[in-house]
C-alpha atoms as a PDB file:
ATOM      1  CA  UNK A   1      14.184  14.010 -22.255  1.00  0.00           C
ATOM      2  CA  UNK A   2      11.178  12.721 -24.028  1.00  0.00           C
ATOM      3  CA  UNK A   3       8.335  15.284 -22.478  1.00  0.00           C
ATOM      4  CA  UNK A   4       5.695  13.198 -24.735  1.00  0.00           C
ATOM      5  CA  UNK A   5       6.603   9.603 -22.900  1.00  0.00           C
ATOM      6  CA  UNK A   6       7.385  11.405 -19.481  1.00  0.00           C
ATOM      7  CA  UNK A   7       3.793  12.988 -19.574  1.00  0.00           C
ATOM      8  CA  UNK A   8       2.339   9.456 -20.568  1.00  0.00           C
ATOM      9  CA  UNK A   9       3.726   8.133 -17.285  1.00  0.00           C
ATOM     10  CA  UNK A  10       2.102  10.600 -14.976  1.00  0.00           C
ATOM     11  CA  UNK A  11      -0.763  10.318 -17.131  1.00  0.00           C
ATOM     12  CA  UNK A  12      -1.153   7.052 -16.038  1.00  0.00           C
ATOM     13  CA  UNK A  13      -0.392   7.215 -12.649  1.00  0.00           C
ATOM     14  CA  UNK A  14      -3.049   9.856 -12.342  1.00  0.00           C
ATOM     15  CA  UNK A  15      -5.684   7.348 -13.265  1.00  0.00           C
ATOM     16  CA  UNK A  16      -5.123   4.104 -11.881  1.00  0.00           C
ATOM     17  CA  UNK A  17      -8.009   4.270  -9.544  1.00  0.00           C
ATOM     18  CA  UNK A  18     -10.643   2.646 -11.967  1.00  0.00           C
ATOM     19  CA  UNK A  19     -12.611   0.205  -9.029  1.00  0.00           C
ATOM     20  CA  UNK A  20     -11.595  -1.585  -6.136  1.00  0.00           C
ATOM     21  CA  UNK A  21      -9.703  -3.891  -7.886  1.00  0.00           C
ATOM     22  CA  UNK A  22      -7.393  -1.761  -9.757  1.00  0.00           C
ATOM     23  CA  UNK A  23      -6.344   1.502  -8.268  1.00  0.00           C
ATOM     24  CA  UNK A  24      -3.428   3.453  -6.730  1.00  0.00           C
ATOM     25  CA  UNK A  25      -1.797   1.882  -3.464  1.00  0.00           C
ATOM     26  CA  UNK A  26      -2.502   3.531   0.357  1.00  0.00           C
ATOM     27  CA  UNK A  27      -0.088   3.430   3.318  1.00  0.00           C
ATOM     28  CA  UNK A  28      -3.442   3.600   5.774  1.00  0.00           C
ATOM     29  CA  UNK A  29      -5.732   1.265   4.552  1.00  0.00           C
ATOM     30  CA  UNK A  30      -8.560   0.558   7.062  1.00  0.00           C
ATOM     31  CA  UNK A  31      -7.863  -3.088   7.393  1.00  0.00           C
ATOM     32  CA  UNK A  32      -4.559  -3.169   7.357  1.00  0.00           C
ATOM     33  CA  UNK A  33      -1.969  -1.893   9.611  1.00  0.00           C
ATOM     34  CA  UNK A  34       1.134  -0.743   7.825  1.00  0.00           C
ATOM     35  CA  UNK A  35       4.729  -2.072   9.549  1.00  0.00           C
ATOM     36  CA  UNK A  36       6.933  -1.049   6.453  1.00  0.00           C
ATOM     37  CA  UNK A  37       6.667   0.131   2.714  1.00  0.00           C
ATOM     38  CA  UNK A  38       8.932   0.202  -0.272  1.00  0.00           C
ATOM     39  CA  UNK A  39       8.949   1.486  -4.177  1.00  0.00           C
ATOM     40  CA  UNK A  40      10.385  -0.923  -7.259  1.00  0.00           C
ATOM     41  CA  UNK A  41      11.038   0.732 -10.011  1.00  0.00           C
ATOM     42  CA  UNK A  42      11.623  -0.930 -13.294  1.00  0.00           C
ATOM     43  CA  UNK A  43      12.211   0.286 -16.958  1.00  0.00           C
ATOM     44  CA  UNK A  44      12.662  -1.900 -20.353  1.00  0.00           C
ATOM     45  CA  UNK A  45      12.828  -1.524 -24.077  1.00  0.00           C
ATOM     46  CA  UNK A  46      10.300   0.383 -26.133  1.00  0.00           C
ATOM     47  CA  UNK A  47       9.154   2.796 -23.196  1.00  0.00           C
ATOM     48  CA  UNK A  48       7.519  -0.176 -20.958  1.00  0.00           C
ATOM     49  CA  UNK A  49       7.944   0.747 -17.203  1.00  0.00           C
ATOM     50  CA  UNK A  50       6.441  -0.342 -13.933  1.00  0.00           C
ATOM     51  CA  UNK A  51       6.441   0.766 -10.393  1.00  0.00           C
ATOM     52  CA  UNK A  52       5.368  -1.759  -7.721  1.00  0.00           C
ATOM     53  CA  UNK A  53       5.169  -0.713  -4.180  1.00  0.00           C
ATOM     54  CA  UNK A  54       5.273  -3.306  -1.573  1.00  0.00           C
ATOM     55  CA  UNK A  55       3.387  -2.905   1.710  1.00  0.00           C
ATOM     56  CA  UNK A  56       3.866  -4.952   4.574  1.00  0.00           C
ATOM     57  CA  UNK A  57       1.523  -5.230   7.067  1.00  0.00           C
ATOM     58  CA  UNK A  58      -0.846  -7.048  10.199  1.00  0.00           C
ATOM     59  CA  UNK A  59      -3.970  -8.156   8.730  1.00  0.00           C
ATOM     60  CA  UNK A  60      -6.795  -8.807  11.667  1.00  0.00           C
ATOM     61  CA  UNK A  61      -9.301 -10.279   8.976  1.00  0.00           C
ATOM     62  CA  UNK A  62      -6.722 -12.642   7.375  1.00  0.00           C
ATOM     63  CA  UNK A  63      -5.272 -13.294  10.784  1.00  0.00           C
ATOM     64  CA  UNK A  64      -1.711 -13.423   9.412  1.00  0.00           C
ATOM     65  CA  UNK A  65       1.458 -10.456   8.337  1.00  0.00           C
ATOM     66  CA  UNK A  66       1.070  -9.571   4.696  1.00  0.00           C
ATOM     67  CA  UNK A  67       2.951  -8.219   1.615  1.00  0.00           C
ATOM     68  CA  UNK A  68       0.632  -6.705  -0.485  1.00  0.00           C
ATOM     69  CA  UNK A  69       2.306  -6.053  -4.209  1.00  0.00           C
ATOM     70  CA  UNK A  70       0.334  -3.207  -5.911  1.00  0.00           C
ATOM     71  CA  UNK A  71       1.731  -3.202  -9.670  1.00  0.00           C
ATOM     72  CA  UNK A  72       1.415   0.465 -11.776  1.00  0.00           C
ATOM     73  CA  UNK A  73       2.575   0.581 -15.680  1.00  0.00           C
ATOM     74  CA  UNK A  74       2.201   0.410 -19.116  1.00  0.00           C
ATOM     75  CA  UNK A  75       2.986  -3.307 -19.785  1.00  0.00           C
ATOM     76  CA  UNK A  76       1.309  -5.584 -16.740  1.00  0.00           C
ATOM     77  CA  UNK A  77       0.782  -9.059 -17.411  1.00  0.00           C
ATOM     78  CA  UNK A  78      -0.853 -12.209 -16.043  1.00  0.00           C
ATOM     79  CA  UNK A  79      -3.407  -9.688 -13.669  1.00  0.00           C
ATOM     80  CA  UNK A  80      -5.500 -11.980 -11.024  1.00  0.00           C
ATOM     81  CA  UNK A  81      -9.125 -11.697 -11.673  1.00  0.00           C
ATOM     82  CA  UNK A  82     -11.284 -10.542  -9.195  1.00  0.00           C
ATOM     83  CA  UNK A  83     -15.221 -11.149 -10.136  1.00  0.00           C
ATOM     84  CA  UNK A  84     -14.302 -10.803 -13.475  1.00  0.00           C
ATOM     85  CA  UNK A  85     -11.769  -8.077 -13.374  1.00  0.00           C
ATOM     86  CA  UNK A  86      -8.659  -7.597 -13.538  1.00  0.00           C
ATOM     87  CA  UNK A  87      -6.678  -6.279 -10.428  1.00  0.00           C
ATOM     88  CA  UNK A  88      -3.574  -4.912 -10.218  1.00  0.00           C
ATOM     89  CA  UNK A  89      -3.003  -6.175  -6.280  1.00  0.00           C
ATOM     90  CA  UNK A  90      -1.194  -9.463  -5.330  1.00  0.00           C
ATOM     91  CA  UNK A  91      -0.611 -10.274  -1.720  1.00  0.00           C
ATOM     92  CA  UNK A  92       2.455 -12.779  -0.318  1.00  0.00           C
ATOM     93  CA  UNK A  93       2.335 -13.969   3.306  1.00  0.00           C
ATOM     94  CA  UNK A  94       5.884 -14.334   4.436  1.00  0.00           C
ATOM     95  CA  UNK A  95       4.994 -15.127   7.669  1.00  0.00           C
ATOM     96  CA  UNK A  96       3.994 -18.773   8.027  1.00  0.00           C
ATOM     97  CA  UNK A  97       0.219 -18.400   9.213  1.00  0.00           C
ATOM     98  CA  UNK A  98      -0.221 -21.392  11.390  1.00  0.00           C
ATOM     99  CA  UNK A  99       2.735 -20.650  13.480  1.00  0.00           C
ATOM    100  CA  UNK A 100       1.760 -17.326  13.811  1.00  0.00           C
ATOM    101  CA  UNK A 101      -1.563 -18.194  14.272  1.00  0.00           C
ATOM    102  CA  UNK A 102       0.241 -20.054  17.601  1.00  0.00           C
ATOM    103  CA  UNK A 103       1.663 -16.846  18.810  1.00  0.00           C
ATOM    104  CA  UNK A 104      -0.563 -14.652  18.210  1.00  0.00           C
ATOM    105  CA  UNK A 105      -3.950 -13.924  20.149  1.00  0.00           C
ATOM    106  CA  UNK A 106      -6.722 -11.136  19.368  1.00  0.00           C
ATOM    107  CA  UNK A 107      -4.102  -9.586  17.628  1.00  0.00           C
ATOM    108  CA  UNK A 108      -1.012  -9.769  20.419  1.00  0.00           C
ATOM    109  CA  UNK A 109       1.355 -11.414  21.363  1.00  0.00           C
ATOM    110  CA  UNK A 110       1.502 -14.427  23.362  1.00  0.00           C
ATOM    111  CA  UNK A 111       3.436 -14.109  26.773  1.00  0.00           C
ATOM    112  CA  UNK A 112       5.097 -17.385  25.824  1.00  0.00           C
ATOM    113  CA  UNK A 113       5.658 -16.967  22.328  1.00  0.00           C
ATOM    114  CA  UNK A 114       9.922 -16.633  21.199  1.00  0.00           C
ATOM    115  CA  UNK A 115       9.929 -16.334  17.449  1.00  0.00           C
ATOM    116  CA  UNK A 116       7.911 -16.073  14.099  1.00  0.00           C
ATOM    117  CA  UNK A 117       8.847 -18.539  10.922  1.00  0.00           C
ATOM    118  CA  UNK A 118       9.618 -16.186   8.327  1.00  0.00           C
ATOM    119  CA  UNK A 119      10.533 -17.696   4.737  1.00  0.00           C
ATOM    120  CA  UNK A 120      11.689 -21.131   6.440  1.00  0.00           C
ATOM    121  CA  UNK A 121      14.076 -18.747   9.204  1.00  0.00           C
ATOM    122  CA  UNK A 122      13.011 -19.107  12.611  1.00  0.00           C
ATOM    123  CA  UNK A 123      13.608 -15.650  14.054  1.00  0.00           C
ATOM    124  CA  UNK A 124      13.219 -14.385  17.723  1.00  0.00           C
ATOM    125  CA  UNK A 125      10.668 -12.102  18.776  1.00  0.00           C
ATOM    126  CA  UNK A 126      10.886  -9.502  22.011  1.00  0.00           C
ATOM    127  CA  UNK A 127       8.527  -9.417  24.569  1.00  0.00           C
ATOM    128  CA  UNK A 128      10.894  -6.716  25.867  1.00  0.00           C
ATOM    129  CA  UNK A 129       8.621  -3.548  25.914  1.00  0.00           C
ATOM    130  CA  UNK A 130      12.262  -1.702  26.355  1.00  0.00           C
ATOM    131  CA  UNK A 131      13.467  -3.074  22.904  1.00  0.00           C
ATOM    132  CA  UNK A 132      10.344  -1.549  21.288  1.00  0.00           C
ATOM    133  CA  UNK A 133      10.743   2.245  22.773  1.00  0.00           C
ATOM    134  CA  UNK A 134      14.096   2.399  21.995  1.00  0.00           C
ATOM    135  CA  UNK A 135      13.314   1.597  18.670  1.00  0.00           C
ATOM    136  CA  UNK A 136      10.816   4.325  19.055  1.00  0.00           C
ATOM    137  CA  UNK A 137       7.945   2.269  18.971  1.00  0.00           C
ATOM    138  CA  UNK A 138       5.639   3.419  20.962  1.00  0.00           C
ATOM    139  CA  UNK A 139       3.380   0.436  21.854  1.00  0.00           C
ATOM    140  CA  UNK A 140      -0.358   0.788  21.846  1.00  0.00           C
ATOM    141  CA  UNK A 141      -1.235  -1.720  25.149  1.00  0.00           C
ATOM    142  CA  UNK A 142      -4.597  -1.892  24.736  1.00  0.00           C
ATOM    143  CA  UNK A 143      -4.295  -4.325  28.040  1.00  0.00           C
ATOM    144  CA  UNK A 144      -1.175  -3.569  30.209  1.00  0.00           C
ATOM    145  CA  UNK A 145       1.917  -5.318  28.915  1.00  0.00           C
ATOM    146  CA  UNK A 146       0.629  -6.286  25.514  1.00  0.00           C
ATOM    147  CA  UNK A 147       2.786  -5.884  22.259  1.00  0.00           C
ATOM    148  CA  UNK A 148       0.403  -6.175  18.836  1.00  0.00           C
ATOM    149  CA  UNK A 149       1.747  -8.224  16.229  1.00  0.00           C
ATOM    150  CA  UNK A 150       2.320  -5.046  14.047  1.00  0.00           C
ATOM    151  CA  UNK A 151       4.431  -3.567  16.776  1.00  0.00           C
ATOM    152  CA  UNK A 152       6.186  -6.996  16.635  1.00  0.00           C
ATOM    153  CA  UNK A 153       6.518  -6.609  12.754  1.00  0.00           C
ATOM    154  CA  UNK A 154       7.793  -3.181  12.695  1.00  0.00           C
ATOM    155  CA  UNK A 155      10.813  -4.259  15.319  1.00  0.00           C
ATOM    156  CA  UNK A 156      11.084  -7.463  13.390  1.00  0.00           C
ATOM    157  CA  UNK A 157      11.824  -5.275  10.166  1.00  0.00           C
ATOM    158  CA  UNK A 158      14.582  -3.521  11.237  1.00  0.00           C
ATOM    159  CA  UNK A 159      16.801  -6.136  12.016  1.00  0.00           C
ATOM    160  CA  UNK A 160      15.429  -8.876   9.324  1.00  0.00           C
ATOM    161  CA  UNK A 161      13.995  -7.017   6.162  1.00  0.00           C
ATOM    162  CA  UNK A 162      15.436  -9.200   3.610  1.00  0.00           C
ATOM    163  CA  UNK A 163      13.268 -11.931   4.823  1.00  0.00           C
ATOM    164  CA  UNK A 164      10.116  -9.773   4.961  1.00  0.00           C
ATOM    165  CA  UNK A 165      10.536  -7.773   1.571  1.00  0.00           C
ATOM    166  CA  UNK A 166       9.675  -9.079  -1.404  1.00  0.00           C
ATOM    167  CA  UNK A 167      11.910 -11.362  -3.965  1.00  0.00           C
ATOM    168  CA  UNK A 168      12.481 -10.969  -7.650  1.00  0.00           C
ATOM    169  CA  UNK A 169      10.487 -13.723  -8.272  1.00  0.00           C
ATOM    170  CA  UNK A 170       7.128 -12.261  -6.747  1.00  0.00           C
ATOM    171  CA  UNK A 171       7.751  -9.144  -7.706  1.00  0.00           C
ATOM    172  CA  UNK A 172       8.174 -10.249 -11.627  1.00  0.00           C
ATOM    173  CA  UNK A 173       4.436 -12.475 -11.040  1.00  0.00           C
ATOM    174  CA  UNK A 174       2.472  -9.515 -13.365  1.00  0.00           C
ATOM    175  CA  UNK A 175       5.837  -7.618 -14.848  1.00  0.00           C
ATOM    176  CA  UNK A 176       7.177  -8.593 -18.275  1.00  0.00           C
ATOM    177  CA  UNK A 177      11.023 -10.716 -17.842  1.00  0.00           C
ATOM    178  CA  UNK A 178      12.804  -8.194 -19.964  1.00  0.00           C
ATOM    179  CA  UNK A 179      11.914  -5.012 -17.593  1.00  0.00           C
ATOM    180  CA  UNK A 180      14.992  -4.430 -15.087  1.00  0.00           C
ATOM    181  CA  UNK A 181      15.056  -3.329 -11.660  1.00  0.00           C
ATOM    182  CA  UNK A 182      16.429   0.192 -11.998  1.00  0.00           C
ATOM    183  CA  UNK A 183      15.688   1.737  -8.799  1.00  0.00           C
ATOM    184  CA  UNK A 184      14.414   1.000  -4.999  1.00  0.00           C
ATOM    185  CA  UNK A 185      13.110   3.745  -2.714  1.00  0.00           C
ATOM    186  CA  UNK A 186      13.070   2.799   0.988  1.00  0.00           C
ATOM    187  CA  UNK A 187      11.265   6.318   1.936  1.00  0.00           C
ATOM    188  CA  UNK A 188       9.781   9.155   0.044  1.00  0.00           C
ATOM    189  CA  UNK A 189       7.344  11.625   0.352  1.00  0.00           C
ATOM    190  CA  UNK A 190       3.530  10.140  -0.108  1.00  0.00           C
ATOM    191  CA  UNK A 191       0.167  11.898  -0.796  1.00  0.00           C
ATOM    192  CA  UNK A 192      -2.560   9.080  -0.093  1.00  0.00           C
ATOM    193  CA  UNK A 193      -4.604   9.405  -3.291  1.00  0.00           C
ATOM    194  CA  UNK A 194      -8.119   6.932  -2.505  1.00  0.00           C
ATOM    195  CA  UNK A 195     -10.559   5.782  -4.890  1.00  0.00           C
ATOM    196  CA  UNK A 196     -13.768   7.764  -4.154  1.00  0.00           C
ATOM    197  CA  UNK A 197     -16.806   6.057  -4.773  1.00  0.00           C
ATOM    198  CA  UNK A 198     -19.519   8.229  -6.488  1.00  0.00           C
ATOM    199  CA  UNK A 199     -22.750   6.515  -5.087  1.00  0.00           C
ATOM    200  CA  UNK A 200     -24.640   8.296  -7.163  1.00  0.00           C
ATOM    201  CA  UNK A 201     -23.496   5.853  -9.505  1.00  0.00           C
ATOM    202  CA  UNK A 202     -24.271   2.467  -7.755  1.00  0.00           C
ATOM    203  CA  UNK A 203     -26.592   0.771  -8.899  1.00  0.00           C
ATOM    204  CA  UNK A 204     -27.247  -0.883  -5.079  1.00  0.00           C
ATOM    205  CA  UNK A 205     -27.298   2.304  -3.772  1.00  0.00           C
ATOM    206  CA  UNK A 206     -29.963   3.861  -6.878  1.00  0.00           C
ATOM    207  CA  UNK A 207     -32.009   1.053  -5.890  1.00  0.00           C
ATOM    208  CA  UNK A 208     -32.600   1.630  -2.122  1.00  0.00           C
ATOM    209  CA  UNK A 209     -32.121   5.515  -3.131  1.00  0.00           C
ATOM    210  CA  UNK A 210     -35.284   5.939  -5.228  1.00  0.00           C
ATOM    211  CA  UNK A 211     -37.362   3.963  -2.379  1.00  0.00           C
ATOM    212  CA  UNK A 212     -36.680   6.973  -0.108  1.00  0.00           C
ATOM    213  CA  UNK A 213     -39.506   9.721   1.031  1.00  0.00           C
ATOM    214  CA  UNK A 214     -38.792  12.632  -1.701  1.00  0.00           C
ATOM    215  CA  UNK A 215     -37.679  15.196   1.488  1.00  0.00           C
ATOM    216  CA  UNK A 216     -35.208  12.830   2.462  1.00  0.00           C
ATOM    217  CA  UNK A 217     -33.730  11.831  -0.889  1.00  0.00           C
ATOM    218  CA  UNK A 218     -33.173  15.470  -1.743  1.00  0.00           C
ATOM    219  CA  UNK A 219     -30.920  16.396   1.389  1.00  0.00           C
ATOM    220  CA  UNK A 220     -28.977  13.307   0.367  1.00  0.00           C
ATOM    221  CA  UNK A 221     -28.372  14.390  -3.264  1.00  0.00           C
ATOM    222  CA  UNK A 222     -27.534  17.782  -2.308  1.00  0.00           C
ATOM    223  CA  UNK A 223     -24.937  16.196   0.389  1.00  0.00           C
ATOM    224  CA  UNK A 224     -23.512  13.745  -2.090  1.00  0.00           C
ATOM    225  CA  UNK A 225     -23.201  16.220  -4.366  1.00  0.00           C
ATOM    226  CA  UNK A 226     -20.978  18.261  -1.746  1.00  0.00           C
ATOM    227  CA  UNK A 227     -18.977  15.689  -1.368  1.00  0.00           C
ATOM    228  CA  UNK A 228     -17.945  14.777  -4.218  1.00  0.00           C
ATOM    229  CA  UNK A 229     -17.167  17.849  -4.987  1.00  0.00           C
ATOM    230  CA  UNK A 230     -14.728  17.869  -1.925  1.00  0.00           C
ATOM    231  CA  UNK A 231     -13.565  14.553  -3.115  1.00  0.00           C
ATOM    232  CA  UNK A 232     -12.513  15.801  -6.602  1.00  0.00           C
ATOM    233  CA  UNK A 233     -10.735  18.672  -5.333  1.00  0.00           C
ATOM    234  CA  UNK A 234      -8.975  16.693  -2.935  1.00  0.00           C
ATOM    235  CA  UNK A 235      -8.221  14.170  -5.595  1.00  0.00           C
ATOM    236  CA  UNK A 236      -6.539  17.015  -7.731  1.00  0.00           C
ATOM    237  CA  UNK A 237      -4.389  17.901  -5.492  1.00  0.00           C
ATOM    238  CA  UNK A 238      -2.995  14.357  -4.262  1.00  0.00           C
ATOM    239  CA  UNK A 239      -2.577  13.062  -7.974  1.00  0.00           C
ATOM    240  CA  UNK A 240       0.671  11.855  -8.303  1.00  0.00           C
ATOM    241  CA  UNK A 241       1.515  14.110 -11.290  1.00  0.00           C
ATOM    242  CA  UNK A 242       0.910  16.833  -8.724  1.00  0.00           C
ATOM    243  CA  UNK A 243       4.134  16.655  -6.569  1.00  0.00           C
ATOM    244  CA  UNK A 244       7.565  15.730  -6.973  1.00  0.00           C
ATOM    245  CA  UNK A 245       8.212  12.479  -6.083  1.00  0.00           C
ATOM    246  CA  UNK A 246       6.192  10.934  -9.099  1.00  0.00           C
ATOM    247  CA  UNK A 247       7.439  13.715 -11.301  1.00  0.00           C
ATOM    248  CA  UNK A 248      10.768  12.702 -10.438  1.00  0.00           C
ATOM    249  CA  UNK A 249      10.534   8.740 -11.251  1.00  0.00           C
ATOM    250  CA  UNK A 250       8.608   9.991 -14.300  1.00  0.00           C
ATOM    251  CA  UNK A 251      11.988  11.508 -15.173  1.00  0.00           C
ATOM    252  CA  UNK A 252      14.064   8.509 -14.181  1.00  0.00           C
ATOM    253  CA  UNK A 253      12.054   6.306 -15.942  1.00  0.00           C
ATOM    254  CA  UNK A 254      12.140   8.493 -18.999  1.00  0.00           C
ATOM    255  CA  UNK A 255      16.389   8.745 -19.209  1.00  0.00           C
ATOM    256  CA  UNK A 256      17.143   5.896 -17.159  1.00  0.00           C
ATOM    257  CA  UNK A 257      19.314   7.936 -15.258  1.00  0.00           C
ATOM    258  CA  UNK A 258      18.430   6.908 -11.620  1.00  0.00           C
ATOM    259  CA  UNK A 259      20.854  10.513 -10.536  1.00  0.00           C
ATOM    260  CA  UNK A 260      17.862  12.140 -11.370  1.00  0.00           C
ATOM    261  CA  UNK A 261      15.876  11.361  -8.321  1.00  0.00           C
ATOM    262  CA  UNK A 262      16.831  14.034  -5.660  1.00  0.00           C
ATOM    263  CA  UNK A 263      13.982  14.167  -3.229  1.00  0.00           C
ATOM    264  CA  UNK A 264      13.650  17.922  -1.465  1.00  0.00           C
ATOM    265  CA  UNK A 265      10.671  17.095   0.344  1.00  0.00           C
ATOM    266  CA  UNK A 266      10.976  15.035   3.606  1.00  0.00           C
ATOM    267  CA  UNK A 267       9.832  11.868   3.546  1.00  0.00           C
ATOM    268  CA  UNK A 268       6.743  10.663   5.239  1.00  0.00           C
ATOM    269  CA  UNK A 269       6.235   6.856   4.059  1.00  0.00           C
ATOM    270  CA  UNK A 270       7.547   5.468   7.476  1.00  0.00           C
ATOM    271  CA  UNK A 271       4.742   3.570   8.937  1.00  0.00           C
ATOM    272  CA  UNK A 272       4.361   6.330  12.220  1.00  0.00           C
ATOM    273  CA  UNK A 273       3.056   9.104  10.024  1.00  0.00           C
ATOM    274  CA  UNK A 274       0.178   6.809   8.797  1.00  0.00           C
ATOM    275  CA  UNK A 275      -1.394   6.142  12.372  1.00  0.00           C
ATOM    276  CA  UNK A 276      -5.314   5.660  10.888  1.00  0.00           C
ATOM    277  CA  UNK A 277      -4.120   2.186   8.809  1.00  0.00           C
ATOM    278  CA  UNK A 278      -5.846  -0.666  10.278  1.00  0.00           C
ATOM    279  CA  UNK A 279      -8.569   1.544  12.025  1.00  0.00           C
ATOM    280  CA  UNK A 280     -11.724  -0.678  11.448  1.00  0.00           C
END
């Protein structure tokens, strides 16, 4: 095994999370609320590699289910721009959004609503709350009898994942045509591993900063400081190199030999363990 390449790739990995527009992916983000997840892995000549994780989700602020692509490797190409930088996030909606927009209201279900158009396929859509528990979805029912759409996603997904995953040809919009699809992880075990913002270095935040009585400022300082002291530690440990699933598609990646990727820890990425997504 080539330890120099293999240590490149967790290298990496450990230090994707530059700015909001290029970082490592989350299974909880705030606005989001995860329904399903999956890892692409993909390997090609001269030691160019790529991982892109798909997350599928209910967006309340886009109104609509998404499929956010977030690409990690050594060879991305044709990167969106985002205010002048480059981001390493693309998002498909394979849900069409004005039919859903006609079945869905603040964020549930319509009582009259049958099915979702999903890639052109007009699939049905339970307003069964039994079909939901014994799928061991637990629904939320904010008002009595109401199913979310992301509890109508997550049933959905069981029984109709090849329309909501994503296809070659999205998945290949930032990787090079001569990297190959070596390996696809349904579950695995996930540390969530966020971009901390130091605001100690933000320039909007200096500015209202230094405006502050001199009492006040210095609590903050000594507060920020704390935390991002907390932040870095938690950081180290949740860096990908850190554990064993990354170590272990650094090694796959490295030989090519997908064998190599026997998981011992259990996985977690199922969309239940990750019950704070979509909490603002």
């Amino acid at each position: 095994m080539d330890e120099t390449f293999r240590a490149e790739i967790l290298n990496t990995l450990d230090n994707y999370n530059v700015n909001e527009y290029r970082s490592f992916f989350t299974l909880s983000h705030p606005y989001t609320h995860t329904i399903d997840s999956r890892l692409n892995i993909f390997a090609g000549p001269q030691n160019k590699w790529a991982i892109v994780c798909e997350v599928l989700g209910y967006t309340p602020r886009a109104d609509c289910i998404t499929l956010d692509l977030i690409y990690l490797g050594n060879c991305l190409i044709n990167l969106k721009l985002v205010n002048n930088r480059s981001s390493n996030h693309r998002r498909a909606v394979p849900v069409d959004t004005d039919q859903f927009r006609e079945t869905v209201e603040h964020d549930a279900l319509k009582p009259e609503a049958t099915g979702w158009l999903v890639r052109g396929e007009m699939i049905p859509v339970s307003q069964n709350r039994k079909d939901y528990a014994d799928n061991g979805i637990e629904l939320k029912e904010f008002e009595p009898g109401e199913i979310s759409a992301e509890e109508v996603g997550r049933l959905l997904i069981l029984k109709y994942a090849h329309l909501f995953r994503a296809t070659d040809e999205e998945l290949y919009q930032s990787l090079p045509a001569n990297l190959n699809k070596i390996l696809v992880i349904d579950e695995w075990y996930h540390r969530e591993y966020y971009l901390q913002m130091n605001l100690l270095e933000n320039p909007e935040f200096l500015s209202q900063y230094k405006m502050m009585p001199e009492p006040l400022r210095q609590l903050l300082h000594e507060d920020m400081i704390k935390r991002n002291e907390f932040d870095r530690i938690e950081r180290e440990q949740n860096r990908p190199s850190s554990y064993e699933t990354w170590q272990l598609l650094a090694d796959v990646i490295t030989t090519g030999d997908i064998s190599l990727y026997k998981p011992t820890l259990r996985p977690n990425s199922h969309w239940s363990n990750w019950p704070d997504s979509g909490a603002l």
